[in-house]
PDB file of N, CA and C in Angstrom:
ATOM      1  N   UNK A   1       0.842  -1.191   0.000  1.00  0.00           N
ATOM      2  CA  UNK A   1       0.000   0.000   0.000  1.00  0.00           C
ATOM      3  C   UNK A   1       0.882   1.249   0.000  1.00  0.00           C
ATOM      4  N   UNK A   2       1.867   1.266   1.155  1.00  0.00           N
ATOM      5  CA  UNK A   2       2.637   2.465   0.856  1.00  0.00           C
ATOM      6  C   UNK A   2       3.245   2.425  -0.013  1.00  0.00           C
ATOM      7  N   UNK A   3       3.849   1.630  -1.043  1.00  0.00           N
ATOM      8  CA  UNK A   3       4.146   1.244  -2.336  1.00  0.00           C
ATOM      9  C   UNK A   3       3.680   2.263  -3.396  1.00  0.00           C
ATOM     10  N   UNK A   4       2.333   2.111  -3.501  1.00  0.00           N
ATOM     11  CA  UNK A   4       1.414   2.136  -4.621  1.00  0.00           C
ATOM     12  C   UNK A   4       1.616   3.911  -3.671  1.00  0.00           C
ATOM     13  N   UNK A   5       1.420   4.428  -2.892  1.00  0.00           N
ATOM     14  CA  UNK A   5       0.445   5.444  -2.582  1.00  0.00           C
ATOM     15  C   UNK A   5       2.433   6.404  -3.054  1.00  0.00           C
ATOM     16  N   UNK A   6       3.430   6.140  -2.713  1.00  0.00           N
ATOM     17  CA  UNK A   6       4.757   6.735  -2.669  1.00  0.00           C
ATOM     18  C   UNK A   6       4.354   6.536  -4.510  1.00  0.00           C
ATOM     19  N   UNK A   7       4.240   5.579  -5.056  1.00  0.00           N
ATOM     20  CA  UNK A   7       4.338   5.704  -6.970  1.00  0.00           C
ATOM     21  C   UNK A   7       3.383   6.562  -7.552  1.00  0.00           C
ATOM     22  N   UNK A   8       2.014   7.203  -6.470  1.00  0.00           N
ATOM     23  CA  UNK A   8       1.098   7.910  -6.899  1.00  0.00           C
ATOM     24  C   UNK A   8       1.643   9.104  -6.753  1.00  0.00           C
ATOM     25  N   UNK A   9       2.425   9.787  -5.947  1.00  0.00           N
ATOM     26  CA  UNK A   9       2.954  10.841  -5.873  1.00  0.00           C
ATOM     27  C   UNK A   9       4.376  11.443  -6.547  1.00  0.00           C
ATOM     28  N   UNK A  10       4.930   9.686  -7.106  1.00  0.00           N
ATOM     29  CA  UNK A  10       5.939  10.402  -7.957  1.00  0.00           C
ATOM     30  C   UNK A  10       4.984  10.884  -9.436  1.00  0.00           C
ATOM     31  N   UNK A  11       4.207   9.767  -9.566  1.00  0.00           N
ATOM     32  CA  UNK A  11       3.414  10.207 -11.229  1.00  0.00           C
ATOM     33  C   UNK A  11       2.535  11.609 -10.790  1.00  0.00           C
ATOM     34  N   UNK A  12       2.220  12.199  -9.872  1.00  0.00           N
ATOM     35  CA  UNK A  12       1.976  13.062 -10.010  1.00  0.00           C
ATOM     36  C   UNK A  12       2.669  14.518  -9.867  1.00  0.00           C
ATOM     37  N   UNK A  13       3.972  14.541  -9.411  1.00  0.00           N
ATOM     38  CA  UNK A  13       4.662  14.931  -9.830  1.00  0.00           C
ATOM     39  C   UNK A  13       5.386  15.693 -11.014  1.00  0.00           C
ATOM     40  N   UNK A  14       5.801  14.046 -11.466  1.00  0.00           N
ATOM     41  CA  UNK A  14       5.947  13.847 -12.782  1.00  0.00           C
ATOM     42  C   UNK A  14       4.973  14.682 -14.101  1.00  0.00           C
ATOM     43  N   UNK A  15       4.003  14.494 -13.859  1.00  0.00           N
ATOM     44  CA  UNK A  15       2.651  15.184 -14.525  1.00  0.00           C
ATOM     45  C   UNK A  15       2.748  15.975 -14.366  1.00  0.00           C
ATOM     46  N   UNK A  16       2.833  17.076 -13.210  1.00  0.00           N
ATOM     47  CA  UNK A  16       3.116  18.234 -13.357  1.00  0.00           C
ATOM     48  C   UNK A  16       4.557  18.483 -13.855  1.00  0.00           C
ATOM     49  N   UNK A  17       4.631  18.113 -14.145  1.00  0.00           N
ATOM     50  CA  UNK A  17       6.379  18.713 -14.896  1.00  0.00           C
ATOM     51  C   UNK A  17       6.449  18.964 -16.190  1.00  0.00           C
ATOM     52  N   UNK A  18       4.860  18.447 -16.215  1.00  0.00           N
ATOM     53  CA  UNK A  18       4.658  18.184 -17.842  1.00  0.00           C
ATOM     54  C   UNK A  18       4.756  17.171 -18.638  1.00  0.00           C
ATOM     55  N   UNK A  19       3.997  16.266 -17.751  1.00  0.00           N
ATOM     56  CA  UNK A  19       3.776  14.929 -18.792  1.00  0.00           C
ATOM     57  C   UNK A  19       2.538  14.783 -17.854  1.00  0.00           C
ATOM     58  N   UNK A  20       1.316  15.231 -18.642  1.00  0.00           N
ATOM     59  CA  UNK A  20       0.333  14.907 -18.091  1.00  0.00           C
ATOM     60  C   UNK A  20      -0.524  13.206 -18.230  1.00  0.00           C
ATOM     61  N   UNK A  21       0.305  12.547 -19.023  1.00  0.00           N
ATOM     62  CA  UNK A  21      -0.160  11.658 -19.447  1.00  0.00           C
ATOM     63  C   UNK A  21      -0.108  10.339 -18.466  1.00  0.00           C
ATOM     64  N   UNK A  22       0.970  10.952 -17.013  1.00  0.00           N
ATOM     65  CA  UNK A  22       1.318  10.126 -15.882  1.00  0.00           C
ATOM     66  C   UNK A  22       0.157  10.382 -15.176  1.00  0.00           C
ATOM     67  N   UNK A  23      -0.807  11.023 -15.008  1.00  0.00           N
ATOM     68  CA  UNK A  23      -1.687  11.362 -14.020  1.00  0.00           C
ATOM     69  C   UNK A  23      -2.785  10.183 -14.222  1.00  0.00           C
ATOM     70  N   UNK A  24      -2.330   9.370 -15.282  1.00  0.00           N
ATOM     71  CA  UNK A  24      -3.666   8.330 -15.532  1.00  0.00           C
ATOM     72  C   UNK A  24      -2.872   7.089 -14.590  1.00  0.00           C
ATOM     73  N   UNK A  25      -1.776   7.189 -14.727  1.00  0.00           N
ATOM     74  CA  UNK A  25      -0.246   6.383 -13.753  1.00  0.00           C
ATOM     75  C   UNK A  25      -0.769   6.393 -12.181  1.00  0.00           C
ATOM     76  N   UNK A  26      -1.040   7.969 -11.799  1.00  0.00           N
ATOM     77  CA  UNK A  26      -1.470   8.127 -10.518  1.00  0.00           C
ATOM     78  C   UNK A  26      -2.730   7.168 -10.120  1.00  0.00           C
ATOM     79  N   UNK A  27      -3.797   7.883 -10.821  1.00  0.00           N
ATOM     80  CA  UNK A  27      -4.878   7.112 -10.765  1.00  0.00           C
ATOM     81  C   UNK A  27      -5.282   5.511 -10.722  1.00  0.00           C
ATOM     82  N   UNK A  28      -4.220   5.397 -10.595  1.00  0.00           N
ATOM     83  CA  UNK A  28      -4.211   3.533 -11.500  1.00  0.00           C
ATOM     84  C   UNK A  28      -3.675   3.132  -9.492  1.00  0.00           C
ATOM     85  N   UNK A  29      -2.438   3.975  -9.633  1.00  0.00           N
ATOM     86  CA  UNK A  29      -1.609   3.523  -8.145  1.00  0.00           C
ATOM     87  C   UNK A  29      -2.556   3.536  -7.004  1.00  0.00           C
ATOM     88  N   UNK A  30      -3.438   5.178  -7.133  1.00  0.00           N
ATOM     89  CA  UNK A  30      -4.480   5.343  -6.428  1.00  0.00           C
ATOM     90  C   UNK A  30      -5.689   4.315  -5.974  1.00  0.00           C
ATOM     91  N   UNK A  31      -5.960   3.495  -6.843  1.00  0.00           N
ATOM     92  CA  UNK A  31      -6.785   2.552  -7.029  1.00  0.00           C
ATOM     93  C   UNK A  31      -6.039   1.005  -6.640  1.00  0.00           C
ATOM     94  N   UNK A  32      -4.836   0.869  -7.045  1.00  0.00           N
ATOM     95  CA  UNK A  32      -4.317  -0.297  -6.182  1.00  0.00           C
ATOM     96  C   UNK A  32      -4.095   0.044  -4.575  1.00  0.00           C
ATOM     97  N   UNK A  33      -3.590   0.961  -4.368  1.00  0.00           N
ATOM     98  CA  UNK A  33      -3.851   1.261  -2.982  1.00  0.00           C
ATOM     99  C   UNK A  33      -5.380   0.829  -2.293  1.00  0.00           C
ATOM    100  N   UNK A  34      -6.274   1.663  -3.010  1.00  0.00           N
ATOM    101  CA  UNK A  34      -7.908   1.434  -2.446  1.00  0.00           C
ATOM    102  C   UNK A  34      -8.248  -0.162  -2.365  1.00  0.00           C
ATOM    103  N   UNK A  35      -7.808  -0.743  -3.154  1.00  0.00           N
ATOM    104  CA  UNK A  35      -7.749  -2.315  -3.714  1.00  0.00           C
ATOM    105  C   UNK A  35      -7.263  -3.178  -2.481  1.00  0.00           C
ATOM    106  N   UNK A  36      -5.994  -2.662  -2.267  1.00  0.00           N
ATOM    107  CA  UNK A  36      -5.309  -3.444  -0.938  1.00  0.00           C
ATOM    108  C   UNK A  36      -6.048  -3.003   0.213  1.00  0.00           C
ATOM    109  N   UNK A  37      -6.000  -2.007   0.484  1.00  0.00           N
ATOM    110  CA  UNK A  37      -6.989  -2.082   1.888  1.00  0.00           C
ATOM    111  C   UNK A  37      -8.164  -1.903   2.186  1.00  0.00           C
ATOM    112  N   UNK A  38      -8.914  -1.776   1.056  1.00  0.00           N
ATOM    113  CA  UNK A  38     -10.536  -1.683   0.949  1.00  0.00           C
ATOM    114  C   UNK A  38     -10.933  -1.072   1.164  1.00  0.00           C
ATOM    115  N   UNK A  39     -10.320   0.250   1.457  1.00  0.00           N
ATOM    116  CA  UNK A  39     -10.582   1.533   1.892  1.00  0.00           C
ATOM    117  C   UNK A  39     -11.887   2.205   0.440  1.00  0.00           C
ATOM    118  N   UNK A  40     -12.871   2.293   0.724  1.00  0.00           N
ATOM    119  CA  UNK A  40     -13.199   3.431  -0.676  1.00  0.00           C
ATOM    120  C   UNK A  40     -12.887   4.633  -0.768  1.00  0.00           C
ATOM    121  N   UNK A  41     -12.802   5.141  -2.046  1.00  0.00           N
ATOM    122  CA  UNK A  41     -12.349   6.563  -2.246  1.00  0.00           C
ATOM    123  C   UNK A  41     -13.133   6.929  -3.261  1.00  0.00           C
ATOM    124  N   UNK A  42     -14.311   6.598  -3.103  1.00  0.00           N
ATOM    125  CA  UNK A  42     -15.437   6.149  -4.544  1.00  0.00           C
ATOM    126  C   UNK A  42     -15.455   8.098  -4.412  1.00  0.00           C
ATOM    127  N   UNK A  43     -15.498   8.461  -5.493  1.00  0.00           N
ATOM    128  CA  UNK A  43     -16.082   9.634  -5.597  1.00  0.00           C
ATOM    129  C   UNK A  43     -14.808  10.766  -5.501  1.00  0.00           C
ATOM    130  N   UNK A  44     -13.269  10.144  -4.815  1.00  0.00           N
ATOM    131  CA  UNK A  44     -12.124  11.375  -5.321  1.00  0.00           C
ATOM    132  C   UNK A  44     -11.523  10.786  -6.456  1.00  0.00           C
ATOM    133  N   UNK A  45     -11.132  12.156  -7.089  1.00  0.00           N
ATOM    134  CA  UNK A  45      -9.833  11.742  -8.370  1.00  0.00           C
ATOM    135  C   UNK A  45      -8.677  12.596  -7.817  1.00  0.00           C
ATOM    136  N   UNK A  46      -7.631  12.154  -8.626  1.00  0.00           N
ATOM    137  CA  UNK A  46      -6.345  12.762  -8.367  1.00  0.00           C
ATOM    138  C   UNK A  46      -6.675  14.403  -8.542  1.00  0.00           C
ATOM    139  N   UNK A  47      -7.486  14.567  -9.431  1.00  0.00           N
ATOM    140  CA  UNK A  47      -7.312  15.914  -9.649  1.00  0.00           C
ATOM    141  C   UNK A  47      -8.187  16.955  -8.615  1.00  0.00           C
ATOM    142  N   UNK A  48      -8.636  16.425  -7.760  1.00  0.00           N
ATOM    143  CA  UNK A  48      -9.064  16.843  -6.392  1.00  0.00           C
ATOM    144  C   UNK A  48      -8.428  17.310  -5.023  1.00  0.00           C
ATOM    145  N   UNK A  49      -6.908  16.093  -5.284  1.00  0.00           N
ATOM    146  CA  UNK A  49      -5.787  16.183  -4.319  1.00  0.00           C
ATOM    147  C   UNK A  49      -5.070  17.444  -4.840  1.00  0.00           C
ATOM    148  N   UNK A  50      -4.585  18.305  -3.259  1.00  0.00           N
ATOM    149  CA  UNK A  50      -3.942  19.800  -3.243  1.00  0.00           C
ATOM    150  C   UNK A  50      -2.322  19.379  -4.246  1.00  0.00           C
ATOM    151  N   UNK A  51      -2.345  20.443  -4.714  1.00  0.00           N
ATOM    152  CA  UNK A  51      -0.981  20.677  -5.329  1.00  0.00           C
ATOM    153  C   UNK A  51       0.175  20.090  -4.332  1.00  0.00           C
ATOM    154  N   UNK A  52       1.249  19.263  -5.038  1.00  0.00           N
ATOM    155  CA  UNK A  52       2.685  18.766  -4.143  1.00  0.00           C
ATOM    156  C   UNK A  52       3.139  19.840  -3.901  1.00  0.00           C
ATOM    157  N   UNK A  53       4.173  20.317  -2.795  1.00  0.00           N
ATOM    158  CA  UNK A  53       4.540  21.169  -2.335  1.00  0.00           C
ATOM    159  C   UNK A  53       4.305  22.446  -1.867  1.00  0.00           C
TER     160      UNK A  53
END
């Protein structure tokens, strides 16, 4: 889980740097995270979460 949730924050990152095409990367990590601990997150997207830094 902390796996997936540390690879969601490099692709989003990343995306902002200008490769927006990683933010579908995030979303994916985002969702294996939710996956492993069954947590729902039905209803956020990445693009909801505050700006890194």
């Amino acid at each position: 889980v902390a796996r997936e949730v540390q690879n969601m924050f490099w692709y989003l990152r990343a995306a902002a740097d200008g490769n927006p095409r990683l933010t579908e990367d995030a979303e994916r990590s985002l969702w294996v995270a939710r996956a492993l601990t069954g947590v729902s997150v039905q209803g956020i997207t990445t693009q909801q979460l505050k700006p890194l830094g």
